[in-house]
Protein backbone atom coordinates (compact mmCIF):
# COMPACT_ATOMS: atom_id res chain seq x y z
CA UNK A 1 13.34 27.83 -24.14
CA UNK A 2 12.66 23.97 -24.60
CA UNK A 3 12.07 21.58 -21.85
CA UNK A 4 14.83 18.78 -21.20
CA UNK A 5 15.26 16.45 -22.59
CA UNK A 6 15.17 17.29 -25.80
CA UNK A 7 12.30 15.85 -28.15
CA UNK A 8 14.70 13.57 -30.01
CA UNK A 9 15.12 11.58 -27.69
CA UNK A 10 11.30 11.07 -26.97
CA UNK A 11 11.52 7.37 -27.52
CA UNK A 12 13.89 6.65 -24.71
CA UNK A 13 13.48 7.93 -20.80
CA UNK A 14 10.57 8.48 -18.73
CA UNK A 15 7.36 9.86 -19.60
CA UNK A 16 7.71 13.00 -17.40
CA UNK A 17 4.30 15.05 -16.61
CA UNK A 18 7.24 17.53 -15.62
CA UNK A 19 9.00 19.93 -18.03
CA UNK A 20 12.94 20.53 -16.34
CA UNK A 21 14.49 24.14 -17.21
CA UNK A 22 17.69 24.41 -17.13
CA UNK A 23 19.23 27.66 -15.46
CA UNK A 24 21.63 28.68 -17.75
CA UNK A 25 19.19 28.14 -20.68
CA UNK A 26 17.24 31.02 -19.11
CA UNK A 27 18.07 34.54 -18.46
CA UNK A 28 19.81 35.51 -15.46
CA UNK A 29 21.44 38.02 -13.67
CA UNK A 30 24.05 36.46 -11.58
CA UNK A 31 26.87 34.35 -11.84
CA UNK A 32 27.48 31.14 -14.31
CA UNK A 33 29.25 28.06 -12.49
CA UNK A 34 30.73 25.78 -14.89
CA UNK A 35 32.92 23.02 -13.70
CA UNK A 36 36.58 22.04 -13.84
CA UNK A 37 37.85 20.55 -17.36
CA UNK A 38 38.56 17.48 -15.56
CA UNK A 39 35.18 17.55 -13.63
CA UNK A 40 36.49 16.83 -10.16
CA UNK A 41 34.27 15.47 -7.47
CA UNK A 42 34.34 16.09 -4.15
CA UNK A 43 35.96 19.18 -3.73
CA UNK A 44 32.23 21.68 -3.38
CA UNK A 45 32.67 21.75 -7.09
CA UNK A 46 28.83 22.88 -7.63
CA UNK A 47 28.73 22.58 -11.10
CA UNK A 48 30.45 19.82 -11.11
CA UNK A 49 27.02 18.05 -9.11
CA UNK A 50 24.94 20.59 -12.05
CA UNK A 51 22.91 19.27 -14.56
CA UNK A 52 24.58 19.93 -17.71
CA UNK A 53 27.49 20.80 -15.50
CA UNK A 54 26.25 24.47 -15.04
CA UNK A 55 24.57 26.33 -12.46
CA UNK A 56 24.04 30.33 -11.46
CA UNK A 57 24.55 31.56 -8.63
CA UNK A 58 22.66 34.63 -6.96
CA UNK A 59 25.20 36.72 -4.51
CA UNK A 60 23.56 39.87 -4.40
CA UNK A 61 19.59 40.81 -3.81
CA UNK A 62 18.36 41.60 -6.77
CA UNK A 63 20.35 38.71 -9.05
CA UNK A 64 17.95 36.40 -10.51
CA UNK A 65 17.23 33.64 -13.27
CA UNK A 66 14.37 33.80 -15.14
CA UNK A 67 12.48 30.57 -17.53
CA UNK A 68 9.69 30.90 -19.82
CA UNK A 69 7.52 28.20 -19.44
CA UNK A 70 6.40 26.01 -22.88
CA UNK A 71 3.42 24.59 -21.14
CA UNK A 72 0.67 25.41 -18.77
CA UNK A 73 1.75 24.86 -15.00
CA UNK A 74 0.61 25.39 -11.23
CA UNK A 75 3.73 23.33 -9.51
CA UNK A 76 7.45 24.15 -9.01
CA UNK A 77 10.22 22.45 -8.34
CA UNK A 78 13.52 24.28 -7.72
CA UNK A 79 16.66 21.83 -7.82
CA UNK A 80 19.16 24.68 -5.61
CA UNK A 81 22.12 24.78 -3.06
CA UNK A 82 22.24 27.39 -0.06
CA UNK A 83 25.23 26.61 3.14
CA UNK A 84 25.34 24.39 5.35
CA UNK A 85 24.94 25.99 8.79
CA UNK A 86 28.15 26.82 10.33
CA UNK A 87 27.67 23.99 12.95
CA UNK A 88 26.59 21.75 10.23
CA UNK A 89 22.85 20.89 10.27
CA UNK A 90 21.89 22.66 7.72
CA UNK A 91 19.54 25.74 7.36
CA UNK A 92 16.16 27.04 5.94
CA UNK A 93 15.70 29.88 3.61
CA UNK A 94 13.62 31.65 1.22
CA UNK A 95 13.83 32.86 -2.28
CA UNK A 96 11.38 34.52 -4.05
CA UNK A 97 9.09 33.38 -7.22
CA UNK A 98 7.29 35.64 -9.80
CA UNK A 99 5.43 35.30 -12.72
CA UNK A 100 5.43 37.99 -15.35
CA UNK A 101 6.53 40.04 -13.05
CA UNK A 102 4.19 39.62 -9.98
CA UNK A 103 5.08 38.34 -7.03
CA UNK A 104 3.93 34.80 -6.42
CA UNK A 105 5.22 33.89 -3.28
CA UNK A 106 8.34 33.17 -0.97
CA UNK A 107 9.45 29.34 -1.75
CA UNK A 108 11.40 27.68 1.22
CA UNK A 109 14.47 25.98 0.58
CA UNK A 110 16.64 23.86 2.54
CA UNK A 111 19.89 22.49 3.44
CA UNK A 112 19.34 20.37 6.34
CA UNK A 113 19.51 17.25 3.78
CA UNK A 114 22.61 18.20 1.69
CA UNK A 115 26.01 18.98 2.66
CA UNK A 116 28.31 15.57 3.07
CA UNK A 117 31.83 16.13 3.84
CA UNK A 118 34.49 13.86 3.23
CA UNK A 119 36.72 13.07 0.77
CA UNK A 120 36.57 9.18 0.91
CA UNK A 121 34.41 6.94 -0.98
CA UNK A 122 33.63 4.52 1.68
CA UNK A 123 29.66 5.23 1.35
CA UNK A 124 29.24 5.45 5.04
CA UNK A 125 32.89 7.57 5.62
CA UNK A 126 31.11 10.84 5.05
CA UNK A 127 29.83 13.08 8.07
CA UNK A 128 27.45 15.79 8.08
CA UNK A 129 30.28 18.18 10.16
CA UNK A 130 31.54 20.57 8.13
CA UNK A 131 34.99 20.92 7.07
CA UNK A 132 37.08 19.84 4.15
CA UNK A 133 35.76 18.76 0.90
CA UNK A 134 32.05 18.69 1.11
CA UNK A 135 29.68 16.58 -1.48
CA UNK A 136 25.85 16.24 -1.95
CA UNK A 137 25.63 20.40 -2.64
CA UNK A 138 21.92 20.65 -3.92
CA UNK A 139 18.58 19.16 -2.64
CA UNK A 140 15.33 20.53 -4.20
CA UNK A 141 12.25 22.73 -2.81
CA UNK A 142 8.56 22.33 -4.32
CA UNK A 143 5.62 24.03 -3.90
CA UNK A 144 2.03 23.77 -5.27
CA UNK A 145 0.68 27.16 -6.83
CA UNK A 146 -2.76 28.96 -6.17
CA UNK A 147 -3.66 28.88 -10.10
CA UNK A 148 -2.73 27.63 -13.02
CA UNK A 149 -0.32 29.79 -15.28
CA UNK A 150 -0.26 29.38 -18.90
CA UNK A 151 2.08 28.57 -21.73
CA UNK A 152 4.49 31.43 -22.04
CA UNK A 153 4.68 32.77 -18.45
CA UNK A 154 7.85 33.92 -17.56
CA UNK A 155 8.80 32.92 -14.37
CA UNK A 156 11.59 34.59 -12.11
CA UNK A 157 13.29 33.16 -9.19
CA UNK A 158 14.55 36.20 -7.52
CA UNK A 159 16.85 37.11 -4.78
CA UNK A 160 14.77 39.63 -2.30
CA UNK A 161 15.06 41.54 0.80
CA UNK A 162 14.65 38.94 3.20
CA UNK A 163 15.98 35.98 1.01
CA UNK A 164 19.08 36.39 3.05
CA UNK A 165 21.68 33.07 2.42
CA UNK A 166 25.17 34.20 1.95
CA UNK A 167 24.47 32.90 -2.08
CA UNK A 168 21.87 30.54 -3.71
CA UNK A 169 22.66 28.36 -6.82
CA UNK A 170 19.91 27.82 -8.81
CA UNK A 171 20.75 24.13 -11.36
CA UNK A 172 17.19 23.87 -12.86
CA UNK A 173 13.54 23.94 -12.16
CA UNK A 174 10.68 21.31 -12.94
CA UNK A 175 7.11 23.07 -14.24
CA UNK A 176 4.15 20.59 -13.80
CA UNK A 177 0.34 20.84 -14.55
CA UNK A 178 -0.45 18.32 -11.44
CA UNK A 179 -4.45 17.19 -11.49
CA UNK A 180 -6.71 17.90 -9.03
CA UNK A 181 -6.76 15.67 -6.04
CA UNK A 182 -8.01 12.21 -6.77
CA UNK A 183 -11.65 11.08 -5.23
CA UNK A 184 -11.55 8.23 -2.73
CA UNK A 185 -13.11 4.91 -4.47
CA UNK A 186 -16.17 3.45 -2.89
CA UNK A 187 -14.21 0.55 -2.25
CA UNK A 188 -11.63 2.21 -0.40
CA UNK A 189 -11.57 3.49 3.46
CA UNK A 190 -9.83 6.70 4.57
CA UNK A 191 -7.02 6.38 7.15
CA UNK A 192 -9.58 9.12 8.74
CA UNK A 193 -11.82 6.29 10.03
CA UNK A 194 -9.09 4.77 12.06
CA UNK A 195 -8.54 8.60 13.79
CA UNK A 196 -5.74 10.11 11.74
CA UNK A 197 -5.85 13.90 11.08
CA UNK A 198 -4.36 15.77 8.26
CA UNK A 199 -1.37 18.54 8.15
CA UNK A 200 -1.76 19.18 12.36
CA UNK A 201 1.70 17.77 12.57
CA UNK A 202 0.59 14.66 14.92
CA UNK A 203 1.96 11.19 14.53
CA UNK A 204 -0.55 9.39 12.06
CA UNK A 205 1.60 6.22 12.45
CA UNK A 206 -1.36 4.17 14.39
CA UNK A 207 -4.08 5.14 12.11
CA UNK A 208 -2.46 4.11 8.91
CA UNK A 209 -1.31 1.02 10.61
CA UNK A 210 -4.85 -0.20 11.79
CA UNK A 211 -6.24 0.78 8.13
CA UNK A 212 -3.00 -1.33 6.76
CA UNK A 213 -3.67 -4.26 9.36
CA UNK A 214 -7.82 -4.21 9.12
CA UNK A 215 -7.30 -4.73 5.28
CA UNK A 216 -4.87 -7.42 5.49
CA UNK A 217 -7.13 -9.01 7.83
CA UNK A 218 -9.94 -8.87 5.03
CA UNK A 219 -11.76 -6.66 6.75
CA UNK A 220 -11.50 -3.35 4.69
CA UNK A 221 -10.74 -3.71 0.77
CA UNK A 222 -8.12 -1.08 0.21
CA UNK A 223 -6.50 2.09 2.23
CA UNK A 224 -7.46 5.34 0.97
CA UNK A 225 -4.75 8.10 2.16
CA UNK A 226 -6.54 11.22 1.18
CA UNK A 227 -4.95 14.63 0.33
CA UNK A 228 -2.91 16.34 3.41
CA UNK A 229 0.42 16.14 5.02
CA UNK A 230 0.44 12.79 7.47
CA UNK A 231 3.39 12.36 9.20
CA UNK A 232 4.43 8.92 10.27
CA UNK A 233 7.04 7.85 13.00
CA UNK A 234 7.24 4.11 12.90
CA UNK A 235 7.44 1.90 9.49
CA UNK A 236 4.24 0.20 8.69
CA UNK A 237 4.48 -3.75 8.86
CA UNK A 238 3.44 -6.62 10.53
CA UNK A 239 3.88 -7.34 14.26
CA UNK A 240 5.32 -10.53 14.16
CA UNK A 241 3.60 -12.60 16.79
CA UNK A 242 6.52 -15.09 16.87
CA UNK A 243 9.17 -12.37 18.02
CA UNK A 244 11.55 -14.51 15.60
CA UNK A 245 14.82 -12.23 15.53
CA UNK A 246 16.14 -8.88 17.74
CA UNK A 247 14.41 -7.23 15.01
CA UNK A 248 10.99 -7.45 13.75
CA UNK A 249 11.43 -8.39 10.00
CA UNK A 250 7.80 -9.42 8.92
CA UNK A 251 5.86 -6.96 6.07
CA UNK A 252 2.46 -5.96 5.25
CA UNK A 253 0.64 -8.59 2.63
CA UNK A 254 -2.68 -8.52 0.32
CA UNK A 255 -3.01 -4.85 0.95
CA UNK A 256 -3.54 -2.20 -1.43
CA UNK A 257 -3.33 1.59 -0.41
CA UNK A 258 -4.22 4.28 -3.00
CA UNK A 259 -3.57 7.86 -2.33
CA UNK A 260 -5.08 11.29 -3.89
CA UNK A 261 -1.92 11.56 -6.40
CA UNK A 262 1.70 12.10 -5.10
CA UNK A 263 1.66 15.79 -5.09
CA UNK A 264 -1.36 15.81 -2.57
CA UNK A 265 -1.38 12.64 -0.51
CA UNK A 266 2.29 12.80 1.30
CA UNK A 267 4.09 11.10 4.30
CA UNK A 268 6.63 12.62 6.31
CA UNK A 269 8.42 12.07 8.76
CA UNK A 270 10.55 14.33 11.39
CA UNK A 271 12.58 12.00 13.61
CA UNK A 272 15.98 10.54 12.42
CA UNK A 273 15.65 6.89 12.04
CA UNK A 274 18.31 6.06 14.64
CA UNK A 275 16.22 8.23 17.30
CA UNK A 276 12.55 6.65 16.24
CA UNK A 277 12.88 2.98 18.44
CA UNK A 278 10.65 1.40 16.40
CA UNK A 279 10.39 -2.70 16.46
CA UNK A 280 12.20 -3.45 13.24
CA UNK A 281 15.79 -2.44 12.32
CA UNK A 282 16.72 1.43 12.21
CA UNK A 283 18.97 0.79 8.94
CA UNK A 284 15.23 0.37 7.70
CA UNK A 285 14.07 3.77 9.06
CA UNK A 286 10.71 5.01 10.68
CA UNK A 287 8.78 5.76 7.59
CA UNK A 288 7.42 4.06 4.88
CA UNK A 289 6.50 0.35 4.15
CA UNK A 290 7.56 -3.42 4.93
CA UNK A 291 6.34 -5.47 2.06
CA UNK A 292 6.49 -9.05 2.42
CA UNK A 293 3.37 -9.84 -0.33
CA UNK A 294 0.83 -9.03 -3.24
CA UNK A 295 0.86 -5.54 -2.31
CA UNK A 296 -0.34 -2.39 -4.26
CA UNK A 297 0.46 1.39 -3.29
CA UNK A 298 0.09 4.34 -5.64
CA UNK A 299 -0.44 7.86 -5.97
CA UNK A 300 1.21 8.46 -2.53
CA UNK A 301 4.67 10.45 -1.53
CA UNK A 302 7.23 9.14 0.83
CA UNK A 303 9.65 11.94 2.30
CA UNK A 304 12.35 10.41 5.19
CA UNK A 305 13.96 12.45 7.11
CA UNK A 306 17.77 11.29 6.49
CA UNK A 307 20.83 13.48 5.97
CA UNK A 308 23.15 11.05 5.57
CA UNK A 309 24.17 6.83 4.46
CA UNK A 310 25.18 5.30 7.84
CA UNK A 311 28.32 5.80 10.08
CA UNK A 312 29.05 8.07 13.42
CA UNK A 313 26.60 8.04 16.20
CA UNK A 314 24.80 4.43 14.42
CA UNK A 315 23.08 7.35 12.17
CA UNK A 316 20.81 6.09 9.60
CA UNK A 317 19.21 7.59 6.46
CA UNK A 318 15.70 5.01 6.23
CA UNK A 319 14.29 3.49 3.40
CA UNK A 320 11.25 4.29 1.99
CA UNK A 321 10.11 0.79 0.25
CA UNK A 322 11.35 -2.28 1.93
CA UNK A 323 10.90 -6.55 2.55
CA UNK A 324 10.57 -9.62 0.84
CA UNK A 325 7.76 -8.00 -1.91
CA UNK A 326 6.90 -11.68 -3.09
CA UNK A 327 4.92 -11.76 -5.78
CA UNK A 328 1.85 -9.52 -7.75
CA UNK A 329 3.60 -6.67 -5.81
CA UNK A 330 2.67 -3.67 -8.09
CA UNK A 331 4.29 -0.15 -7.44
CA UNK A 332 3.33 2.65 -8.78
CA UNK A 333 3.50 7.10 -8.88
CA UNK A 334 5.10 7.07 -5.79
CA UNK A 335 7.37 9.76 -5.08
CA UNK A 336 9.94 9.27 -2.48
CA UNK A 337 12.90 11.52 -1.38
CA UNK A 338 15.50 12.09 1.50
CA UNK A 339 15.86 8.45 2.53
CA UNK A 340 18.77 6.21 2.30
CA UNK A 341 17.94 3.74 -0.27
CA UNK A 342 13.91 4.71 -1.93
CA UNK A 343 13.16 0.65 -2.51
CA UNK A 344 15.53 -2.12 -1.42
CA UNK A 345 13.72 -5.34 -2.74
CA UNK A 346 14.34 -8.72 -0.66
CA UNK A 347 15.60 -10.18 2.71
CA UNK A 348 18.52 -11.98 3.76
CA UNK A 349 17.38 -15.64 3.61
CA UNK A 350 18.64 -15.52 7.64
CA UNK A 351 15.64 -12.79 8.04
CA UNK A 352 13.48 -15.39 8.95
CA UNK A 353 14.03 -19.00 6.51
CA UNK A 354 10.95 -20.13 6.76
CA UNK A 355 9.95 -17.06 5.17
CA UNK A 356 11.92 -16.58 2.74
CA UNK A 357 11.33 -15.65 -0.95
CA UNK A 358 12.74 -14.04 -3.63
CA UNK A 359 10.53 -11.22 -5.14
CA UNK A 360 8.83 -12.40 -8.24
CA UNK A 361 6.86 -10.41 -11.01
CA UNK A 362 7.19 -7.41 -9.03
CA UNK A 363 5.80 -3.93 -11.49
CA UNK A 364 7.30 -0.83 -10.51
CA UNK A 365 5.45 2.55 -13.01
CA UNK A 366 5.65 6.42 -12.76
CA UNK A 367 8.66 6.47 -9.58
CA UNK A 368 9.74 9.72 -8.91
CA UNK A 369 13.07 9.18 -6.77
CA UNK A 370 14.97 11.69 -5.23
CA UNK A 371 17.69 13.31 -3.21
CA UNK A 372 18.76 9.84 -1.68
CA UNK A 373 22.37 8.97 0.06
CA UNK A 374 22.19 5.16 -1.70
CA UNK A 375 20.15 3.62 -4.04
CA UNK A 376 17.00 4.49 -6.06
CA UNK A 377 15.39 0.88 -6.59
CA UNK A 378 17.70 -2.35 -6.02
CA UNK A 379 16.18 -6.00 -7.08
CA UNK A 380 18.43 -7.97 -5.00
CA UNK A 381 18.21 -11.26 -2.60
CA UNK A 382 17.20 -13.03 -5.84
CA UNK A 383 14.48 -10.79 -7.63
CA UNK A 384 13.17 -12.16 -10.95
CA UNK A 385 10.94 -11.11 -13.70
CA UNK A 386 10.68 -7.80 -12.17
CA UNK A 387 10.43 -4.51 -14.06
CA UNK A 388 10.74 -0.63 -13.51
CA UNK A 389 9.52 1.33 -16.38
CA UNK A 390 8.52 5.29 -16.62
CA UNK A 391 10.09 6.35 -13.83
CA UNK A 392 12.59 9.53 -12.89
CA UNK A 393 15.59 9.30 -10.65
CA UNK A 394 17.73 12.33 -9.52
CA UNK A 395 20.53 12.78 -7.22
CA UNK A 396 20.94 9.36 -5.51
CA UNK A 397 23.72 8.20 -3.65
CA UNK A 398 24.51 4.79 -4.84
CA UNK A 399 22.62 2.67 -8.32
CA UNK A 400 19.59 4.68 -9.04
CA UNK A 401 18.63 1.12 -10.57
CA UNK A 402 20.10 -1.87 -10.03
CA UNK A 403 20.13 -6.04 -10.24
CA UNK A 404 22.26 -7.21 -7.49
CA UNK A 405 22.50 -11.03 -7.63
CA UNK A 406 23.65 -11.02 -3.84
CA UNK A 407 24.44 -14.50 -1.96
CA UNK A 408 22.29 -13.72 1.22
CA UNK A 409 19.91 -16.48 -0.46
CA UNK A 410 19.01 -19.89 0.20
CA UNK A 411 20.79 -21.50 -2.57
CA UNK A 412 23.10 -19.42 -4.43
CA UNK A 413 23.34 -21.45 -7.38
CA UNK A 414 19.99 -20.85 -8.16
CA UNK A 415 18.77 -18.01 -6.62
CA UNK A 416 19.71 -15.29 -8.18
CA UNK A 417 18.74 -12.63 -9.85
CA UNK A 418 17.09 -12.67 -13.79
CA UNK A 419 14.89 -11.44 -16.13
CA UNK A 420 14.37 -7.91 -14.80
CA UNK A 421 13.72 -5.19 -16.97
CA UNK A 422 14.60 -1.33 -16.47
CA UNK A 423 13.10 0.44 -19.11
CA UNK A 424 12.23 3.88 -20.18
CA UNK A 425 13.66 5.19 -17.24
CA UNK A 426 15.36 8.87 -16.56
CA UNK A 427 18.38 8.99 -14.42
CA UNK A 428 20.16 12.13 -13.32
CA UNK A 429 23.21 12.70 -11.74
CA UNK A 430 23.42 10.30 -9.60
CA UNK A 431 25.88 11.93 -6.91
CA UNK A 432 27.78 8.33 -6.32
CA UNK A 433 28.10 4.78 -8.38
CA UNK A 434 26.05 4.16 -11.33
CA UNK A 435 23.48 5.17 -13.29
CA UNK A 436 22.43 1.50 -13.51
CA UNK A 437 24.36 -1.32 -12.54
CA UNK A 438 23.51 -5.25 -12.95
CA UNK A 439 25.89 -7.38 -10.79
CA UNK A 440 25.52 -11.22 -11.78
CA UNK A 441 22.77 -12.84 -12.90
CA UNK A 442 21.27 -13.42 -15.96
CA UNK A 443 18.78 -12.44 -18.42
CA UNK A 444 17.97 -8.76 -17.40
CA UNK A 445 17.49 -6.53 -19.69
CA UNK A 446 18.51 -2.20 -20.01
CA UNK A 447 16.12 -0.68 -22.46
CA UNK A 448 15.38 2.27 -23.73
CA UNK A 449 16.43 4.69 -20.86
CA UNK A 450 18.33 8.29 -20.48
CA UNK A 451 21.36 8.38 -18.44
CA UNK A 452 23.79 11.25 -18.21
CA UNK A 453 25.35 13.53 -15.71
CA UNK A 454 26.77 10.99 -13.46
CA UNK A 455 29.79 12.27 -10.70
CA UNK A 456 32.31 9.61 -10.71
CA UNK A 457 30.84 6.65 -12.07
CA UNK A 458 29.52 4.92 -15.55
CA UNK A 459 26.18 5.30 -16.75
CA UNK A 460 25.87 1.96 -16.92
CA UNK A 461 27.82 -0.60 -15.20
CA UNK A 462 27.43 -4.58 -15.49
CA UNK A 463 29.93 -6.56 -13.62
């Protein structure tokens, strides 16, 4: 079976080193989901929230979908939807993975970050307790392989003894060829010098920030994040040594930080945002970076730990990519997933006047956004001549791309948002709002970019 999308429409969308499979392309033994004939949202209509608005689902052990692959891979990605825990919370499971018919290995799945209920579409009057209509049904699992399988493996996702969720709906899979871990440059030091330790589960947070802060500082030349697991409790920034604000609402500047490639050098984080009592805001969550200027980050992954927008208990979903972002701000492979928004570019001009800028010739290249409960990447608070090109959204929560040509600026006549470009881009079902929206401004630009599968929303919106 092909890959999608198909390759007429080569020329617009992303550049994807990933091939998607779709599950009812494949063969299966289980059953096919297709949705409503008016396509209903909101109601745990799962193929409804399916790309290509089917699914199968897997009830029994046994029951299983199966993809050949048309290139050479040693990564999966497995876009699927088990329950909610009865209590709400969610729930981790297992389903099984072969290739021509040997067992690979057990993949772990998860629904602690899907699972919304509500039937509103006040963005922040959904609650993770179940009951009623539920929303958000699918989040995705990955896993790195030992080898490399070739062109024309069969792979089988496969309900076994032990893989014991009351069902499992399989939408679609990702195969990738992902390169070797990148070498550290000589110019570079490794958040190892400043005492962090990979995949033992520890809070890196104070390591990465001294590496962040001694380069800023012009004492180091760039931030190397080598390949491991780092989690990170607090947002890295800059201590503002003015206290100006309840808040602390200064970012990093002049720093570049360089990672192994965004399937090997990832941040994580474990505490909900709302729980981490960090110095800046919790709507801004505990992971992540403040950018404030002339800042470069790539080949690095960014996983929150949200579960939901905003509302009861002050809860808070993070965001992965926040600040001012001034100007020669450059972006790019950066994978980020279960936060509220993945980039929210620019302050409030009340965040600090004297400060204040709107973010200027900003580059954003090679994104991968997903699984988010609002935006994907949103120029706002005056952005100009910015771009996003080559890059993959999938199952956000509000614009996976927008302009937003807000009045929290310092002269609204003037300052507002232009001349942004999203191009080449990939966006898939976004779960709520747009594919990509433009509100106000003027000359920005929509190019060449794939947008289908939305919920309950345009592709495109420009108001």
């Amino acid at each position: 079976m092909a890959p999608e999308p198909s390759a007429a429409a080569a020329a617009r969308g992303a550049s994807s080193p990933f091939a998607e499979y779709e599950a009812e392309d494949g063969s299966y033994d289980g059953t096919l989901l297709e949705t409503d004939a008016t396509r209903t949202f909101g109601h745990t209509n799962f193929a409804t929230e399916s790309s290509g608005r089917k699914s199968v689902r897997l009830d029994s052990t046994g029951q299983y979908v199966e993809f050949t692959s048309a290139g050479s891979t040693n990564s999966i990605v497995v876009r699927n939807s088990i329950p909610d825990a009865p209590g709400g919370g969610g729930q981790d499971k297992t389903l099984s993975l072969y290739a021509d018919g040997a067992f690979v290995q057990k993949l772990d799945l998860s629904s602690k970050h899907s699972w919304l209920y509500g039937s509103t579409d006040d963005p922040e009057g959904l609650t993770n307790n179940p009951g009623g209509d539920a929303r958000r049904l699918f989040d995705e699992s990955h896993a790195l392989l030992d080898k490399t399988y070739p062109e024309g493996t069969t792979f089988r996702l496969q309900r076994d003894a032990g893989d014991d969720a009351a069902y499992y709906v399989v939408d679609l899979i990702d195969l990738e060829q992902v390169a070797p871990p990148a070498s550290k440059p000589a110019e570079c030091t490794s958040i190892t010098e400043y005492g962090a330790v990979p995949d033992d589960g520890k809070d890196d947070t104070d390591a990465i920030q001294a590496a962040v802060t001694a380069d800023q500082n012009g004492e180091i030349d760039c931030v190397w994040i080598p390949a491991g697991q780092w989690r990170q409790e607090q947002k890295i920034l800059t201590d503002d040594p003015l206290n100006r604000g309840q808040y602390n609402q200064v970012g990093i500047s002049d720093v570049t930080i360089r990672g192994a490639g965004m399937w090997h050098s990832q941040l994580y984080t474990l505490t909900a945002p709302q729980d981490a009592g960090g110095i800046n805001h919790p709507h801004e969550g505990n992971f992540g970076f403040d950018i404030d200027d002339n800042t470069k980050i790539s080949d690095i992954a960014i996983f929150g730990s949200g579960t939901i927008r905003g509302g009861e208990g002050n809860a808070e979903g993070g965001v992965g990519l926040n600040g001012r972002f001034g100007k020669n701000t450059k972006i790019s492979n950066v994978w980020i997933e279960h936060a509220n928004v993945a980039t929210w570019v620019g302050r409030d001009y009340s965040n600090i006047p004297e400060l204040w800028g709107p973010g200027d010739g900003l580059e954003f290249t090679g994104m991968r956004i997903r699984n988010t409960y609002a935006d994907g990447i949103n120029f706002t608070n005056g952005t100009r001549n910015s771009s996003v090109t080559d890059s993959s959204f999938r199952n956000t929560g509000d614009d996976s791309l927008a302009v937003w040509a807000s009045t929290y600026v310092k002269d609204p006549s003037v300052d507002v948002g232009h001349d942004n470009v999203f191009s080449n881009n990939t966006i898939q079902l976004p779960w709520r709002a747009n594919g990509i929206a433009v509100y106000g401004g003027y000359g920005n630009r929509i190019e060449n970019n794939l947008v289908y599968d939305t919920m309950n929303y345009p592709g495109i919106m420009l108001a």
